[in-house]
C-alpha atoms as a PDB file:
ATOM      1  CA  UNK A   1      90.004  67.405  98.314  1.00  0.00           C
ATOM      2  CA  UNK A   2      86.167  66.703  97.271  1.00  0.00           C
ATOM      3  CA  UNK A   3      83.307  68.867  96.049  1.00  0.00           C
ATOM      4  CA  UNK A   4      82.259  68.949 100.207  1.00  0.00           C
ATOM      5  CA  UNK A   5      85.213  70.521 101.325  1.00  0.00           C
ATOM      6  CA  UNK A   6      85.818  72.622  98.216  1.00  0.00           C
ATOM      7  CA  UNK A   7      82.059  73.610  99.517  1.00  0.00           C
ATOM      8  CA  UNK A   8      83.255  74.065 103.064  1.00  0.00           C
ATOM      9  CA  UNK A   9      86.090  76.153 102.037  1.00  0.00           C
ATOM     10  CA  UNK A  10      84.092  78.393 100.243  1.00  0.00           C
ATOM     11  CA  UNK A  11      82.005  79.509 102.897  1.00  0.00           C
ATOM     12  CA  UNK A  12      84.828  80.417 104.599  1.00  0.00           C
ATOM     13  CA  UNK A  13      86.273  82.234 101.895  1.00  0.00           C
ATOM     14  CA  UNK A  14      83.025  83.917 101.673  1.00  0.00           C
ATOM     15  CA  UNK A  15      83.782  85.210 105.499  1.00  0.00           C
ATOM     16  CA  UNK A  16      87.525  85.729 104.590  1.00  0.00           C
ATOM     17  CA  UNK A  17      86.976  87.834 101.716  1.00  0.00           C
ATOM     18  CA  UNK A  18      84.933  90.448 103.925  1.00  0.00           C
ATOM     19  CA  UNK A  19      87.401  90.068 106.672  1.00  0.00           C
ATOM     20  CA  UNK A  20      90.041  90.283 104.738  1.00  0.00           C
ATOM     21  CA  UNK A  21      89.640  93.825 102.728  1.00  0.00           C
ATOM     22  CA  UNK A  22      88.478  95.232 106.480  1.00  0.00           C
ATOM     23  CA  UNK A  23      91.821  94.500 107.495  1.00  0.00           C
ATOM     24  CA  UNK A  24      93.733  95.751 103.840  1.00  0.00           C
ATOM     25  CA  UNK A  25      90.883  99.265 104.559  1.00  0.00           C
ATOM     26  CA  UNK A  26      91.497  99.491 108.630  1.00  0.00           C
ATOM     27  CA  UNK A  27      95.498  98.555 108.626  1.00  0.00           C
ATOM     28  CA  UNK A  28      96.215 102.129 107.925  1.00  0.00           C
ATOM     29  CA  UNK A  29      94.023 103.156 111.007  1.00  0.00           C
ATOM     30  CA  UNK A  30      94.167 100.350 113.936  1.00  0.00           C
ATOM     31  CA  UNK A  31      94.346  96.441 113.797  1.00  0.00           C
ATOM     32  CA  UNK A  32      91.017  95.764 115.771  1.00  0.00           C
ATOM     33  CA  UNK A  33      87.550  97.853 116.345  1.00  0.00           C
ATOM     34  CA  UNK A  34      86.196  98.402 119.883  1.00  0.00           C
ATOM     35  CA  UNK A  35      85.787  94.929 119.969  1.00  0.00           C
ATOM     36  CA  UNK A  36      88.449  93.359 119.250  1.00  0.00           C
ATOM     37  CA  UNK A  37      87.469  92.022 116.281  1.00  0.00           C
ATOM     38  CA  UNK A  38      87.907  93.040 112.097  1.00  0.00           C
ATOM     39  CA  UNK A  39      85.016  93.458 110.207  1.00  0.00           C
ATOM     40  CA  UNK A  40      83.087  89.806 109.414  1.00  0.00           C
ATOM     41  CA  UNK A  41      79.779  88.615 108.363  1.00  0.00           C
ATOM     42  CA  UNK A  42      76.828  89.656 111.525  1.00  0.00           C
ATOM     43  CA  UNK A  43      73.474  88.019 110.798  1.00  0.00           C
ATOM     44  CA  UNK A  44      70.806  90.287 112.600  1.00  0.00           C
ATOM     45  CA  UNK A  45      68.650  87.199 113.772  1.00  0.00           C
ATOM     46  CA  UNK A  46      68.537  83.811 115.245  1.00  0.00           C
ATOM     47  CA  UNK A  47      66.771  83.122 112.032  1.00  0.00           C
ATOM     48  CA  UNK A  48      69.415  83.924 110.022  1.00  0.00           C
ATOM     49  CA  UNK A  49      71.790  82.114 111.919  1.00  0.00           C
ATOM     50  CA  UNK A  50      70.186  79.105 111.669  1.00  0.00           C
ATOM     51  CA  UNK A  51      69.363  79.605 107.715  1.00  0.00           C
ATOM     52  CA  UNK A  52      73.134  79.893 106.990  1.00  0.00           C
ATOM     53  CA  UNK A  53      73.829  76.598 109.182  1.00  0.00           C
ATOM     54  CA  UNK A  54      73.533  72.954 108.209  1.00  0.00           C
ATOM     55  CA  UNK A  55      74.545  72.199 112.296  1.00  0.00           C
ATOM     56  CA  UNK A  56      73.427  73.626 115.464  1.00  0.00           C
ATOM     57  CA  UNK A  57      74.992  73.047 118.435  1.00  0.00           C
ATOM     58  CA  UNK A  58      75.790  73.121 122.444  1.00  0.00           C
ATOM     59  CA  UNK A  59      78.953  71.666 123.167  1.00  0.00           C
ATOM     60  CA  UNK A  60      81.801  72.063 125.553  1.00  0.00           C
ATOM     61  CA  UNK A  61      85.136  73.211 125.545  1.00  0.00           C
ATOM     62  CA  UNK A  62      87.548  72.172 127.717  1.00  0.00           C
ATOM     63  CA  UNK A  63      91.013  71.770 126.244  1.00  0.00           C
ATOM     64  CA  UNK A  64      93.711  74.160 124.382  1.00  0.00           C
ATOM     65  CA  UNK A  65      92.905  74.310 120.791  1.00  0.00           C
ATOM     66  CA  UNK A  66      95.809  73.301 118.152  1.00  0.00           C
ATOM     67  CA  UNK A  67      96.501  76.074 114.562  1.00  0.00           C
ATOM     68  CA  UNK A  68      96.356  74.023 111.497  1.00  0.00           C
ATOM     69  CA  UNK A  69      96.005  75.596 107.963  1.00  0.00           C
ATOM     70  CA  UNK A  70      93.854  74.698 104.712  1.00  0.00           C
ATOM     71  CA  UNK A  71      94.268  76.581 101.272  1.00  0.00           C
ATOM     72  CA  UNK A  72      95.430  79.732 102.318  1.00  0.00           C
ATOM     73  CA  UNK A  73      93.273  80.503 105.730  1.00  0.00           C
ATOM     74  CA  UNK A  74      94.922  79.506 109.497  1.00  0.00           C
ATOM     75  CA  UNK A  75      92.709  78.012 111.866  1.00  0.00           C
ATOM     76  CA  UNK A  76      92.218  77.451 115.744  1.00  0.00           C
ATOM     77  CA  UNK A  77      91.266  73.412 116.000  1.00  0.00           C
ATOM     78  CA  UNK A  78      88.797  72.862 119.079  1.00  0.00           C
ATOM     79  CA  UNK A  79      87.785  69.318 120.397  1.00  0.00           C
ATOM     80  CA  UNK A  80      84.113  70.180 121.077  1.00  0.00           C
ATOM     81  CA  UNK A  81      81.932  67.931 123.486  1.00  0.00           C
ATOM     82  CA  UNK A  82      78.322  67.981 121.740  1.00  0.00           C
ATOM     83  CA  UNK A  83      76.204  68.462 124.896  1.00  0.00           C
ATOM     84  CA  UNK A  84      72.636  68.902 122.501  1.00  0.00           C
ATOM     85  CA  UNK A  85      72.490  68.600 118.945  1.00  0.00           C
ATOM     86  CA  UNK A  86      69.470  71.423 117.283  1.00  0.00           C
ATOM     87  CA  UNK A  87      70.303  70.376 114.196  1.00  0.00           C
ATOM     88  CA  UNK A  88      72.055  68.365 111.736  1.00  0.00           C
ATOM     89  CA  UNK A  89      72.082  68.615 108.251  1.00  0.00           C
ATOM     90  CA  UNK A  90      74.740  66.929 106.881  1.00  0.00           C
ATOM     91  CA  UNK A  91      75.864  63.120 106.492  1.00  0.00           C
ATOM     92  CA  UNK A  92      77.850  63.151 109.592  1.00  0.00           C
ATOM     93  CA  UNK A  93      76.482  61.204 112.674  1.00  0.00           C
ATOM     94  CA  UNK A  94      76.435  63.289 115.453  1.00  0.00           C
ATOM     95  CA  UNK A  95      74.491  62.371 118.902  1.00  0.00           C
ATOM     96  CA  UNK A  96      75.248  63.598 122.083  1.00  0.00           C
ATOM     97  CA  UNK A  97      78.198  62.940 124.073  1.00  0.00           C
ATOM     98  CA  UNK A  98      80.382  62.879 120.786  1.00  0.00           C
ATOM     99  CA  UNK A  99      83.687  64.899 120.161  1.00  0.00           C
ATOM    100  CA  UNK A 100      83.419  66.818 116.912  1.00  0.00           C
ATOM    101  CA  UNK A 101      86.375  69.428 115.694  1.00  0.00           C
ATOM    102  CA  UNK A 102      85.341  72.681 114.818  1.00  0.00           C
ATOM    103  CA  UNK A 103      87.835  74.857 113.016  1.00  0.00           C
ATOM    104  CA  UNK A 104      87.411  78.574 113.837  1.00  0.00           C
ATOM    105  CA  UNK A 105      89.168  80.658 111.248  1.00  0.00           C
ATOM    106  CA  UNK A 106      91.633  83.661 112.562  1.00  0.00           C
ATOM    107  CA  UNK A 107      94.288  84.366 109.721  1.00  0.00           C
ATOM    108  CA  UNK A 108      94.987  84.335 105.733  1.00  0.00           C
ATOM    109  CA  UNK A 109      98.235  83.277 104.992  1.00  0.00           C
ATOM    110  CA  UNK A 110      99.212  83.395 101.276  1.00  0.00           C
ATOM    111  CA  UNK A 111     102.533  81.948 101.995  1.00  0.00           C
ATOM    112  CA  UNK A 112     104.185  80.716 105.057  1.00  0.00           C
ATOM    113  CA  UNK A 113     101.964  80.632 108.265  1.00  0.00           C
ATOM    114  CA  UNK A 114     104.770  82.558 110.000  1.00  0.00           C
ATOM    115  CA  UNK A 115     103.097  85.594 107.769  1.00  0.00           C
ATOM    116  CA  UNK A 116      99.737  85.227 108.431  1.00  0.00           C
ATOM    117  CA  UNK A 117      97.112  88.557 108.493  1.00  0.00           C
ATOM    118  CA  UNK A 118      95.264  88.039 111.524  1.00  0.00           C
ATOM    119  CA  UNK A 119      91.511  88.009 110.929  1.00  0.00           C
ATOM    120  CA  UNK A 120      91.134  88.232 114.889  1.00  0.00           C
ATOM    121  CA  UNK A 121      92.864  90.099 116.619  1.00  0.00           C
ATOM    122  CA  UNK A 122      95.621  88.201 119.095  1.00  0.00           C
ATOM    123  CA  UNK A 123      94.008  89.010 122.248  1.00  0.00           C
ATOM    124  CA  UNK A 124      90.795  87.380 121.389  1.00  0.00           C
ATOM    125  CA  UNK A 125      91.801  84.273 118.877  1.00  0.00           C
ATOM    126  CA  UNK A 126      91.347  81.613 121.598  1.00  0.00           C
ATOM    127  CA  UNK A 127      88.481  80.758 122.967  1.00  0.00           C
ATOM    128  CA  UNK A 128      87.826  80.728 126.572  1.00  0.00           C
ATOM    129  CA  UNK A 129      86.646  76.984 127.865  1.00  0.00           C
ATOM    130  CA  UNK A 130      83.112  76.923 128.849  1.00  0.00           C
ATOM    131  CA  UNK A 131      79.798  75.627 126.658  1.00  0.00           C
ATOM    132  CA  UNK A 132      78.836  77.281 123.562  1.00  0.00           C
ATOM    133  CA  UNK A 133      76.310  77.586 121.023  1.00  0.00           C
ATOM    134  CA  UNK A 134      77.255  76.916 117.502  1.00  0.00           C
ATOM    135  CA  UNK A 135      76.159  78.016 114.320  1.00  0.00           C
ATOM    136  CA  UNK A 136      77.960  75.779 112.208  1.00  0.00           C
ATOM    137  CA  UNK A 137      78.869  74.982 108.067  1.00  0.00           C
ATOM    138  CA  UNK A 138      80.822  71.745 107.234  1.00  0.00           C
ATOM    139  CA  UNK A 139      81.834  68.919 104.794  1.00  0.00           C
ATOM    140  CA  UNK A 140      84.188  65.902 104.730  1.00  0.00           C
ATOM    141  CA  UNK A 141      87.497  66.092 104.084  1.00  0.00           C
ATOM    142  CA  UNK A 142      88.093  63.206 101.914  1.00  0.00           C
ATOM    143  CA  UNK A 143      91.885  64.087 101.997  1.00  0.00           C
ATOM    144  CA  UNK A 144      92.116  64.478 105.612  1.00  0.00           C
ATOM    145  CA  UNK A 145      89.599  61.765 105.671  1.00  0.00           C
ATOM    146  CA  UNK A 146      87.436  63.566 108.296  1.00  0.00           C
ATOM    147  CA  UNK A 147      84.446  66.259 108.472  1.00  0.00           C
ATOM    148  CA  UNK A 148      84.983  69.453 109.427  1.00  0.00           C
ATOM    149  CA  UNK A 149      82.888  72.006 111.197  1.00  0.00           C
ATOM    150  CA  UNK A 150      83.634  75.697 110.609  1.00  0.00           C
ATOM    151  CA  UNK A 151      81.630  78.280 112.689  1.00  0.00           C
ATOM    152  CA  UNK A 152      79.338  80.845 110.040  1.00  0.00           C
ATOM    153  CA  UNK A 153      80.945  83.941 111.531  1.00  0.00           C
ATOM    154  CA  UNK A 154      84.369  84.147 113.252  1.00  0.00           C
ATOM    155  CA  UNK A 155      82.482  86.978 115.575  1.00  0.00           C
ATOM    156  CA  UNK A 156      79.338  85.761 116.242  1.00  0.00           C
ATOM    157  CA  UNK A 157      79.980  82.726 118.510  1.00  0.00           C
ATOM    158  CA  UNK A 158      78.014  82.250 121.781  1.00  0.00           C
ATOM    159  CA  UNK A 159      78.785  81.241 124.948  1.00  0.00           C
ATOM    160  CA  UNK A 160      76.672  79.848 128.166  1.00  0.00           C
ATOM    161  CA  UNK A 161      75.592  82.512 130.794  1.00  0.00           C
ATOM    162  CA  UNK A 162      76.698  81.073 134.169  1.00  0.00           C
ATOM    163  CA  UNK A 163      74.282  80.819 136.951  1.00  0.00           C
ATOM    164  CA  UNK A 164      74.873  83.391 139.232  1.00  0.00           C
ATOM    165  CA  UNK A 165      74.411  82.917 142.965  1.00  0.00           C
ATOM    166  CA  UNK A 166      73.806  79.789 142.978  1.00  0.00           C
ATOM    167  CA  UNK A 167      76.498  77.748 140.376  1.00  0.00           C
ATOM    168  CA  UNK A 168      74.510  74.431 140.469  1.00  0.00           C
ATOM    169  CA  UNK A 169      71.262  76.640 138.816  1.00  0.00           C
ATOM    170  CA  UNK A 170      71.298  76.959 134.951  1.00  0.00           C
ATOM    171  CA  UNK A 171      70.362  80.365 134.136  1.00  0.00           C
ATOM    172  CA  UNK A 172      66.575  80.411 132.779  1.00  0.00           C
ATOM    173  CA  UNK A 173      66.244  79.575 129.124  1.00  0.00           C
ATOM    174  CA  UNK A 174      69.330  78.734 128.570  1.00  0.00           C
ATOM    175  CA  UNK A 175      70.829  82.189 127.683  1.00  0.00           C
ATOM    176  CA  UNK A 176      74.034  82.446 125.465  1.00  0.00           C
ATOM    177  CA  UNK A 177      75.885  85.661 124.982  1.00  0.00           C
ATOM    178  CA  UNK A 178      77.896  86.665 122.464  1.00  0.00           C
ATOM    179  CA  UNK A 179      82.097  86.562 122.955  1.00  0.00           C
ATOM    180  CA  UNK A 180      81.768  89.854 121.399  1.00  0.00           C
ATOM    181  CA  UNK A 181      80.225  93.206 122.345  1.00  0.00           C
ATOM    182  CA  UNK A 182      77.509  94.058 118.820  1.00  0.00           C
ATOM    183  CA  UNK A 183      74.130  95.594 118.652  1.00  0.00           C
ATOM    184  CA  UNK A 184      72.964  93.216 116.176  1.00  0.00           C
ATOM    185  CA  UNK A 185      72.234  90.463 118.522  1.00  0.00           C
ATOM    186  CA  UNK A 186      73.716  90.047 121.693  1.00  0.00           C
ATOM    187  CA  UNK A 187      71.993  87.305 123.294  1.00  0.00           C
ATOM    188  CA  UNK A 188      70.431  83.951 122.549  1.00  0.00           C
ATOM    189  CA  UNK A 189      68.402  82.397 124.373  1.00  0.00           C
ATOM    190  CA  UNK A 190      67.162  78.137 123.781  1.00  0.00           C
ATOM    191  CA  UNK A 191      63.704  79.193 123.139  1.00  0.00           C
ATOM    192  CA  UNK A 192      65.350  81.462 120.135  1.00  0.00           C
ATOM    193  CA  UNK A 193      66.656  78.513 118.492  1.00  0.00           C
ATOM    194  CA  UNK A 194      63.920  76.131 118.458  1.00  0.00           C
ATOM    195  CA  UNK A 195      61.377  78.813 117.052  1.00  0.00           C
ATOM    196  CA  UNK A 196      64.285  79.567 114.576  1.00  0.00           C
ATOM    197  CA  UNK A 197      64.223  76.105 113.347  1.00  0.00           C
ATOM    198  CA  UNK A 198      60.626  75.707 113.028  1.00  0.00           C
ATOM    199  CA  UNK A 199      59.816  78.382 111.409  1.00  0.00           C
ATOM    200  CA  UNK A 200      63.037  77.531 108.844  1.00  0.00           C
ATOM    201  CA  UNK A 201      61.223  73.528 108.797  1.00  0.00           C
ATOM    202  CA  UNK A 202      57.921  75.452 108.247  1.00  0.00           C
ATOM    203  CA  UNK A 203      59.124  77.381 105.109  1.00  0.00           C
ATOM    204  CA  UNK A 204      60.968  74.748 103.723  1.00  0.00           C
ATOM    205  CA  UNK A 205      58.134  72.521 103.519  1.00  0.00           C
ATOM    206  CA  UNK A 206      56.054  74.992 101.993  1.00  0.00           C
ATOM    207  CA  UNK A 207      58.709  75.836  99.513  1.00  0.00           C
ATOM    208  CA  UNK A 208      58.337  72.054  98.133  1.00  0.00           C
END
């Protein structure tokens, strides 16, 4: 395993670790919140969102995902269609119309994945087929020999409104909602994301 997936690991540790004492703190109480979901990193903003992400995506999901475990975390695998590419900050070539894996985390398992500690609750580890928007971190796996995708929050994942009325109709600027219900931000809308990334471009440059 490289430096770019020791990298990619650690970000998800970084979400683990939060997850993981809310789940050692709530056990005692109840499994899951009102939303189904243990504690995790929220970001408060698009902006934020898009600073902790080196890809931004719509893609499409449309088949079953598969469990597969690094280190000590258990993931959901999902085939993702890339429908738009926002963003792309890492060596892998991504265009439109490619299939890219993301790996979603949803349990640490110190030993055998037969013990795992869910970080999602059951009810809500799989992901319902529709398009998303994606907030993503990755790396290559040089053992694996592939790249891997991991979403920035195991929450905070957004999917497509659906047109209502008239199913042919995209809703108007492409609105995503979150899969969970939070105050922080709810809703995302296209427009969102491209003044997120400018203004990101715009410090950046500045910064230089």
């Amino acid at each position: 395993m490289n430096k770019r997936t020791i990298a990619v690991i650690l970000v998800v540790l970084a979400v683990a670790l939060v997850s993981a004492f809310a789940f050692k703190q709530r056990q005692e109480v109840s499994l899951t919140d009102s939303s189904g979901y243990l504690l995790s990193k929220v970001y408060n903003s698009t902006s934020e969102l898009v600073d902790f992400s080196n890809v931004i995506l719509k893609g499409k999901i449309s088949k079953e995902p598969r469990q597969e475990q690094l280190a000590e975390l258990v993931f959901h695998v999902y085939d993702v269609e890339v429908e738009k590419l926002y963003d792309n900050q890492t060596e892998q070539n991504i265009t439109a119309g490619d299939t890219v894996e993301v790996y979603r985390i949803i349990g640490y398992a110190p030993g055998d994945i037969h013990e795992m500690a869910s970080l999602v609750a059951p009810e809500y580890q799989q992901l319902e087929q529709g398009e998303y928007l994606l907030f993503l971190n990755g790396g290559y796996d040089e053992e694996g020999d592939k790249h891997i995708l991991i979403p920035n929050s195991p929450e905070q994942l957004y999917k497509a409104k659906e047109a209502e009325g008239f199913p042919w109709l995209k809703p108007a600027g492409e609105r995503f909602d979150s899969i969970s219900p939070q105050e922080q931000l709810p809703t995302i809308y296209e427009s969102d994301v491209f003044l997120a990334i400018g203004k990101s471009l715009l410090i950046n440059s500045r910064n230089k």
